[in-house]
N, C-alpha and C. Protein backbone atom coordinates (compact mmCIF):
# COMPACT_ATOMS: atom_id res chain seq x y z
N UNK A 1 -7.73 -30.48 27.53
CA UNK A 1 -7.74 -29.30 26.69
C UNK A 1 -6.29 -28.89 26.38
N UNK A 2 -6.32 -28.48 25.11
CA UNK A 2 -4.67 -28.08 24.78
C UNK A 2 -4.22 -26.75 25.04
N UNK A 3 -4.90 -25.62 25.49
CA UNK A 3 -5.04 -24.31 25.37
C UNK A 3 -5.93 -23.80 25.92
N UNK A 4 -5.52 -22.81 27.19
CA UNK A 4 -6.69 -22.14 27.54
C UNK A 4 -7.48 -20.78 26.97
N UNK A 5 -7.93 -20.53 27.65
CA UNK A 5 -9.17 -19.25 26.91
C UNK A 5 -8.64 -18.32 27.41
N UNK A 6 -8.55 -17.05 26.58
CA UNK A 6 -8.38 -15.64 27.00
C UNK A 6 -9.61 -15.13 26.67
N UNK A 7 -10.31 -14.84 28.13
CA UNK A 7 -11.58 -14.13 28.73
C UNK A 7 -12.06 -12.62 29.57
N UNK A 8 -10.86 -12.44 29.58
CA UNK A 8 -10.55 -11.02 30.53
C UNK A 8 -10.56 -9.85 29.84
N UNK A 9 -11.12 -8.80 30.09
CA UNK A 9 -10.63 -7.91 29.63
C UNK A 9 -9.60 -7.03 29.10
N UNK A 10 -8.57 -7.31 30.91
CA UNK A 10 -6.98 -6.72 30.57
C UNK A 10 -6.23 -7.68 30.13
N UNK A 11 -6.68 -8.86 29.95
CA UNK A 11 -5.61 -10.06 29.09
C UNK A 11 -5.77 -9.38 27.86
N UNK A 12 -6.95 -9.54 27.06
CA UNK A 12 -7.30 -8.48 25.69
C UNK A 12 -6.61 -7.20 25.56
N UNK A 13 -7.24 -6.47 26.57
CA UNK A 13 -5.81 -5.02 26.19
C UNK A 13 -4.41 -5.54 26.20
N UNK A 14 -4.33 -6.13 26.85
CA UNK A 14 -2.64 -6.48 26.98
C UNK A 14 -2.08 -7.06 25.24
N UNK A 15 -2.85 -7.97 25.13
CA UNK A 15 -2.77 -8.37 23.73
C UNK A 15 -2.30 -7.53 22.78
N UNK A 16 -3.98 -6.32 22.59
CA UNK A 16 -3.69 -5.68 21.65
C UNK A 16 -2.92 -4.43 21.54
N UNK A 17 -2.20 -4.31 23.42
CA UNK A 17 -1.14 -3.07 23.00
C UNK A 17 0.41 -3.69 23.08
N UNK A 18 0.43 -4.82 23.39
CA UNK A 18 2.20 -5.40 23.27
C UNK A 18 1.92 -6.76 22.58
N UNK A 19 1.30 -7.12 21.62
CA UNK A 19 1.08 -8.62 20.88
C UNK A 19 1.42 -7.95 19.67
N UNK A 20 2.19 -9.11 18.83
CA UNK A 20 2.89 -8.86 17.47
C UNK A 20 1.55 -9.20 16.29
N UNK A 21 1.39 -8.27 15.23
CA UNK A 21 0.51 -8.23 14.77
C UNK A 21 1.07 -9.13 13.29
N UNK A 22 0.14 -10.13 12.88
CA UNK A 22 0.56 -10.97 11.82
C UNK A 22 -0.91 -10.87 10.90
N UNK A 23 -0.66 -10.83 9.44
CA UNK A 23 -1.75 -10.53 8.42
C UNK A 23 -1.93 -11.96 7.87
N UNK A 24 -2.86 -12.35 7.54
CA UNK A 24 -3.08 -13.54 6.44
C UNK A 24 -4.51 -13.24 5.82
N UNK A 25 -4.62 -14.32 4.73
CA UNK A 25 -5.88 -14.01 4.13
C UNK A 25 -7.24 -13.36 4.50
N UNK A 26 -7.43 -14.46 5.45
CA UNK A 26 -9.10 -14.39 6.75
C UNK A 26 -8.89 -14.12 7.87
N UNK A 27 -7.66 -13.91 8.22
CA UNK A 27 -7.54 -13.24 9.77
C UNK A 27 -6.49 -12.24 9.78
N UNK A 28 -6.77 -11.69 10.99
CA UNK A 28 -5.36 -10.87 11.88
C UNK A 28 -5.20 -11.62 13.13
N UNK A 29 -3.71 -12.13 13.11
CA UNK A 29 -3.57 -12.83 14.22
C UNK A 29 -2.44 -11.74 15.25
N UNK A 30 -2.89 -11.83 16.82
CA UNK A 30 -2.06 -11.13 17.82
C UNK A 30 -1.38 -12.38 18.23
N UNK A 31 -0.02 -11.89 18.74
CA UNK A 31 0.72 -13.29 19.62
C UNK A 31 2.16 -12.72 20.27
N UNK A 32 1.72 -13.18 21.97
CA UNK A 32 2.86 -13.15 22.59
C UNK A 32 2.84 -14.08 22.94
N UNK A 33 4.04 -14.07 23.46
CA UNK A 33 4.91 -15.30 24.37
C UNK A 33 4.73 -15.37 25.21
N UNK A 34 3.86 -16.74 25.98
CA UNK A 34 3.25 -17.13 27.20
C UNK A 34 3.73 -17.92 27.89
N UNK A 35 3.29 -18.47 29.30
CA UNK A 35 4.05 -19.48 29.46
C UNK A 35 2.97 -21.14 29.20
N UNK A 36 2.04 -20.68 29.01
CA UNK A 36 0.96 -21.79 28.70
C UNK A 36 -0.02 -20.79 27.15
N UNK A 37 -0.38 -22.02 26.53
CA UNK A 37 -0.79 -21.67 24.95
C UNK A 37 -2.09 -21.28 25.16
N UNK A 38 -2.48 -20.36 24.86
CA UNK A 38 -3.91 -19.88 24.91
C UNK A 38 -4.56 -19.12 23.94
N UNK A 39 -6.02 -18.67 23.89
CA UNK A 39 -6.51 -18.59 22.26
C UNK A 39 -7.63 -17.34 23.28
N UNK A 40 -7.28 -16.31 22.25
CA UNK A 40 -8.65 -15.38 22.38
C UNK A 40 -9.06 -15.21 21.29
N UNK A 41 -10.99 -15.38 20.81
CA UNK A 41 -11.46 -14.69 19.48
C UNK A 41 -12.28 -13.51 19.93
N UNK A 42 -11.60 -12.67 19.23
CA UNK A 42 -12.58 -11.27 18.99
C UNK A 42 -13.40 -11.53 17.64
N UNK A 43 -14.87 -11.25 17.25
CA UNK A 43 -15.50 -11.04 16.70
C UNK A 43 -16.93 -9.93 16.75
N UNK A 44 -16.43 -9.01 15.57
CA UNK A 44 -17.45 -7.41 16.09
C UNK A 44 -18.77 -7.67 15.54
N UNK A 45 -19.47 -6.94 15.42
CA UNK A 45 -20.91 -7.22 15.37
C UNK A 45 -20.88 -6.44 13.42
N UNK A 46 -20.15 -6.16 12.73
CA UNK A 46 -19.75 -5.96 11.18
C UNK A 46 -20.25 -7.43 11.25
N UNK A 47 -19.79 -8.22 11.42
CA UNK A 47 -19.61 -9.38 11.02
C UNK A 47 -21.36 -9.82 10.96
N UNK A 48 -22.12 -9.65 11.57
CA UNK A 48 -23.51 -10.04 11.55
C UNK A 48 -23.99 -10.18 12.35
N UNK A 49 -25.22 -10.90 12.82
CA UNK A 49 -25.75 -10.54 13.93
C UNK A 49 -25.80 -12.01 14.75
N UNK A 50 -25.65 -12.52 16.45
CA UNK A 50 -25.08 -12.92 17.38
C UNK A 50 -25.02 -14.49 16.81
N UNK A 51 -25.98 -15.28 15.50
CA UNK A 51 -25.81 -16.48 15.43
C UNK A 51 -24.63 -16.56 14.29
N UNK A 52 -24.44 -15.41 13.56
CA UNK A 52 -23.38 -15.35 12.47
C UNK A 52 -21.67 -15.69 13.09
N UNK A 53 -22.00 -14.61 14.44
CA UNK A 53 -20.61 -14.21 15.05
C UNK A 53 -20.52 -15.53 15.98
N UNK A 54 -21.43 -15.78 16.45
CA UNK A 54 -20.99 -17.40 17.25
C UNK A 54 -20.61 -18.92 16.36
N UNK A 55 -21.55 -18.62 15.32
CA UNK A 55 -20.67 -19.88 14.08
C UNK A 55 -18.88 -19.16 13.87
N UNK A 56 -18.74 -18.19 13.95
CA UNK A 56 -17.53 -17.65 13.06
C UNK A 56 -16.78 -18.17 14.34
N UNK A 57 -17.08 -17.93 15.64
CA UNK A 57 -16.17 -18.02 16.95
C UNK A 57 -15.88 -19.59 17.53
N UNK A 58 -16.87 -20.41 16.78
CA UNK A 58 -16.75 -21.62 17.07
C UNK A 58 -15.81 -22.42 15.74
N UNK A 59 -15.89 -21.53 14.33
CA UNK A 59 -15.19 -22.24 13.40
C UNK A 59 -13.40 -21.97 13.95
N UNK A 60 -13.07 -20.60 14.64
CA UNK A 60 -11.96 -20.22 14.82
C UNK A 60 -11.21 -20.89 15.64
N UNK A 61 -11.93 -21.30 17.00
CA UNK A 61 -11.57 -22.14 17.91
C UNK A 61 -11.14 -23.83 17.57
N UNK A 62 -11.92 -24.24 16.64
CA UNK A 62 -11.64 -25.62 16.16
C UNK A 62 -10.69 -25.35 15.03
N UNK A 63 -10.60 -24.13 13.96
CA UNK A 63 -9.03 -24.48 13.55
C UNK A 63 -7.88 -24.18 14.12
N UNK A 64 -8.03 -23.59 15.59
CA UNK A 64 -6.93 -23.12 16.20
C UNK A 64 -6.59 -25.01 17.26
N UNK A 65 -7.60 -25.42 17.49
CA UNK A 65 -7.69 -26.68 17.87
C UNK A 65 -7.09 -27.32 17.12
N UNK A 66 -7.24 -27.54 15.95
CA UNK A 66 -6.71 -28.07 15.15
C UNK A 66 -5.26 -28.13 15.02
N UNK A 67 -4.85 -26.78 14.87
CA UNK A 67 -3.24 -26.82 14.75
C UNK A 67 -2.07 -26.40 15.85
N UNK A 68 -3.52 -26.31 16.84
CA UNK A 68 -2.11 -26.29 18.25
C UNK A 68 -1.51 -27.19 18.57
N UNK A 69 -1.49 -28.40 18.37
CA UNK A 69 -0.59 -29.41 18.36
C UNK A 69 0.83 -29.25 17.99
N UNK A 70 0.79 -28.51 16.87
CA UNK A 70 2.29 -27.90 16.07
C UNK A 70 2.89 -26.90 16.40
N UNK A 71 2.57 -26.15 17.20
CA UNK A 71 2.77 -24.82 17.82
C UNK A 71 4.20 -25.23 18.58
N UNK A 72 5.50 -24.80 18.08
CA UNK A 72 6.66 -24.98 18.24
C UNK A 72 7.11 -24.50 20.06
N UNK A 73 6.24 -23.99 20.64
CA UNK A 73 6.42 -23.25 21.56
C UNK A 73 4.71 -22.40 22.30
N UNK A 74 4.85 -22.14 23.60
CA UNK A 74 3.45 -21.37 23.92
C UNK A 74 3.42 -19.99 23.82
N UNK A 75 2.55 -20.23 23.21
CA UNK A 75 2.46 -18.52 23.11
C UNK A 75 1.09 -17.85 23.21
N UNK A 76 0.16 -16.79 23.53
CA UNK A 76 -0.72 -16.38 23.58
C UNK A 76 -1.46 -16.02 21.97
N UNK A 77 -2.56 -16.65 21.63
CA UNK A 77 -2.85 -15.47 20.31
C UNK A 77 -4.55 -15.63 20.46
N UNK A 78 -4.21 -13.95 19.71
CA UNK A 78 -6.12 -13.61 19.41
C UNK A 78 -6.44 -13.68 17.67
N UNK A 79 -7.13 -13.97 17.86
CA UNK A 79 -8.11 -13.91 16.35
C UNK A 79 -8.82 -13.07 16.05
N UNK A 80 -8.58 -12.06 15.21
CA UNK A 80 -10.04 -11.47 14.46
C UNK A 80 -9.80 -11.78 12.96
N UNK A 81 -11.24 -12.31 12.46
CA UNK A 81 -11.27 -12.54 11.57
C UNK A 81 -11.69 -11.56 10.75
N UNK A 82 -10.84 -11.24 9.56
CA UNK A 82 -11.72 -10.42 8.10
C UNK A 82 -13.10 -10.08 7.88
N UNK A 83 -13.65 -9.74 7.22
CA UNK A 83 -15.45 -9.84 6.55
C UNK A 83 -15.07 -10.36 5.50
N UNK A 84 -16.06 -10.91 4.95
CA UNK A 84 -16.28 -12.12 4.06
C UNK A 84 -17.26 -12.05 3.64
N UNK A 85 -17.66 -12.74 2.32
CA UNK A 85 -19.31 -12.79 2.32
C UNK A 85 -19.24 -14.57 2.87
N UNK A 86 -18.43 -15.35 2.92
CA UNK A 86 -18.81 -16.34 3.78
C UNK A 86 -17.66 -17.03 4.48
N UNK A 87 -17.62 -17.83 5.39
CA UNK A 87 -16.64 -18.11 6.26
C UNK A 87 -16.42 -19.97 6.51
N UNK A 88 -15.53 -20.54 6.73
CA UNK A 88 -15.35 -21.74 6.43
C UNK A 88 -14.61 -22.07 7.05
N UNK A 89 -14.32 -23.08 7.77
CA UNK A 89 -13.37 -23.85 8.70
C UNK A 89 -11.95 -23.93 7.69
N UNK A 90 -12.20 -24.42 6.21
CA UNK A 90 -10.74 -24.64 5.76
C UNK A 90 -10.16 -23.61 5.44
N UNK A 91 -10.69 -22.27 5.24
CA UNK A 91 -10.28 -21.06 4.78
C UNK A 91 -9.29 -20.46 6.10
N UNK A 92 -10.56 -20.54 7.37
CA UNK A 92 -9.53 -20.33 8.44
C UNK A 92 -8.23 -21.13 9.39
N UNK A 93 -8.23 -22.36 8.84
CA UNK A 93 -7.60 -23.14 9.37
C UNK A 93 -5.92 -22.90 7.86
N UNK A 94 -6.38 -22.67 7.16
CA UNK A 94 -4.93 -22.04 6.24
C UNK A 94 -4.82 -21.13 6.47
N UNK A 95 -5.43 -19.89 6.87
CA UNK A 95 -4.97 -19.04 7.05
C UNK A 95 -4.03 -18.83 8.10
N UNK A 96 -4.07 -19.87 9.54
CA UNK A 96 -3.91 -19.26 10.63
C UNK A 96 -2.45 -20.60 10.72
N UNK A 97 -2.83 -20.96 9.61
CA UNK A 97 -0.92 -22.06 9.23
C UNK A 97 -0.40 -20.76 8.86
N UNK A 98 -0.71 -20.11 7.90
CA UNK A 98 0.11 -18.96 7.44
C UNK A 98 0.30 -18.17 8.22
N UNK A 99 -0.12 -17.52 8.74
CA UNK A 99 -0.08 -16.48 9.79
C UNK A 99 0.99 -17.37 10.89
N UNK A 100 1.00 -18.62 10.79
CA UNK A 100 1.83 -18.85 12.29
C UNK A 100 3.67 -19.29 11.84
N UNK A 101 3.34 -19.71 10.40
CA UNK A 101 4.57 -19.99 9.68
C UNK A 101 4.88 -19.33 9.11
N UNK A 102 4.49 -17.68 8.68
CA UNK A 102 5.03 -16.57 8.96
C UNK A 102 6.39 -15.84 10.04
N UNK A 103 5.69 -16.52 11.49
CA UNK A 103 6.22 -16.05 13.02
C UNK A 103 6.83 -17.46 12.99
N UNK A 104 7.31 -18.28 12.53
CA UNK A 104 8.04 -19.17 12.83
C UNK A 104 7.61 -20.02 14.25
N UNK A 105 5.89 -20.45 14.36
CA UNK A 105 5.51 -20.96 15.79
C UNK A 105 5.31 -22.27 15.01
N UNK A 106 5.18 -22.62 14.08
CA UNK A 106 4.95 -23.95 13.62
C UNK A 106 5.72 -24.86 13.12
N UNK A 107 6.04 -26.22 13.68
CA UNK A 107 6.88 -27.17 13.03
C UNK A 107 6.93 -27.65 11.48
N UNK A 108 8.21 -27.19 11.12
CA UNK A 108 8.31 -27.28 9.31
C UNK A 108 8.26 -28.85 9.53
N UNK A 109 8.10 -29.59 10.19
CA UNK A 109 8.14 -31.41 9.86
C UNK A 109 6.87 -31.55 9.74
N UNK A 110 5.98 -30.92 10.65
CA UNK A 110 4.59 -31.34 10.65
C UNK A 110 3.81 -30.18 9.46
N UNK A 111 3.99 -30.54 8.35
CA UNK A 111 2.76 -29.04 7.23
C UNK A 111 1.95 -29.02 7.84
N UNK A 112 0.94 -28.01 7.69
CA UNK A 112 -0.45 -28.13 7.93
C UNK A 112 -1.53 -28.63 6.41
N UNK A 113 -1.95 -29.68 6.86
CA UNK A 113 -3.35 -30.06 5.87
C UNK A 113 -4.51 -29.55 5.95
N UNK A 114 -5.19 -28.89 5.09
CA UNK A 114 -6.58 -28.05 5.35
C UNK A 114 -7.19 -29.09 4.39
């Protein structure tokens, strides 16, 4: 595994009262500086009801899978994603290039391909 899970409660608060807040299209991404790379998704119940929010939590995790490889450095980040009327692996997997090459966590040698 490339990244562990943020599952805790006070890992989450911690997040969302000292994690740097970054905007992109389909998400809001949180991110501090860890010493190992790890991924929390928040998804609220706006979003739909428990089979909506578990497709959305499983698309987030595989584009964050996706591009932790490039991740210049470890760092902690959470995901919440936007509302949408629909949701898509390539939508979130650009978004969360942007959001990270924004914060300068991603290698300009390696682009990201969606």
């Amino acid at each position: 595994m490339l990244y562990r899970r943020i599952k805790k409660n006070n890992e989450f608060k911690r997040m969302f009262t000292r994690g740097k807040k970054c905007f992109s299209p389909a998400l809001i991404v949180l991110i501090l500086p860890a010493e190992k790379t790890s991924l929390g998704v928040c998804v609220s119940k706006k979003h739909g009801k428990s089979v909506q929010r578990n497709r959305i939590k499983r698309l987030l995790r595989e584009a964050f899978r996706s591009v932790c490889p490039r991740l210049k450095k470890p760092c902690a980040v959470v995901l919440l994603p936007k509302e949408a009327p629909a949701y898509s692996l390539a939508a979130f997997r650009k978004s969360l290039c942007i959001a990270l090459t924004k914060e300068g966590l991603l290698d300009a040698e390696r682009p990201c391909r969606v």
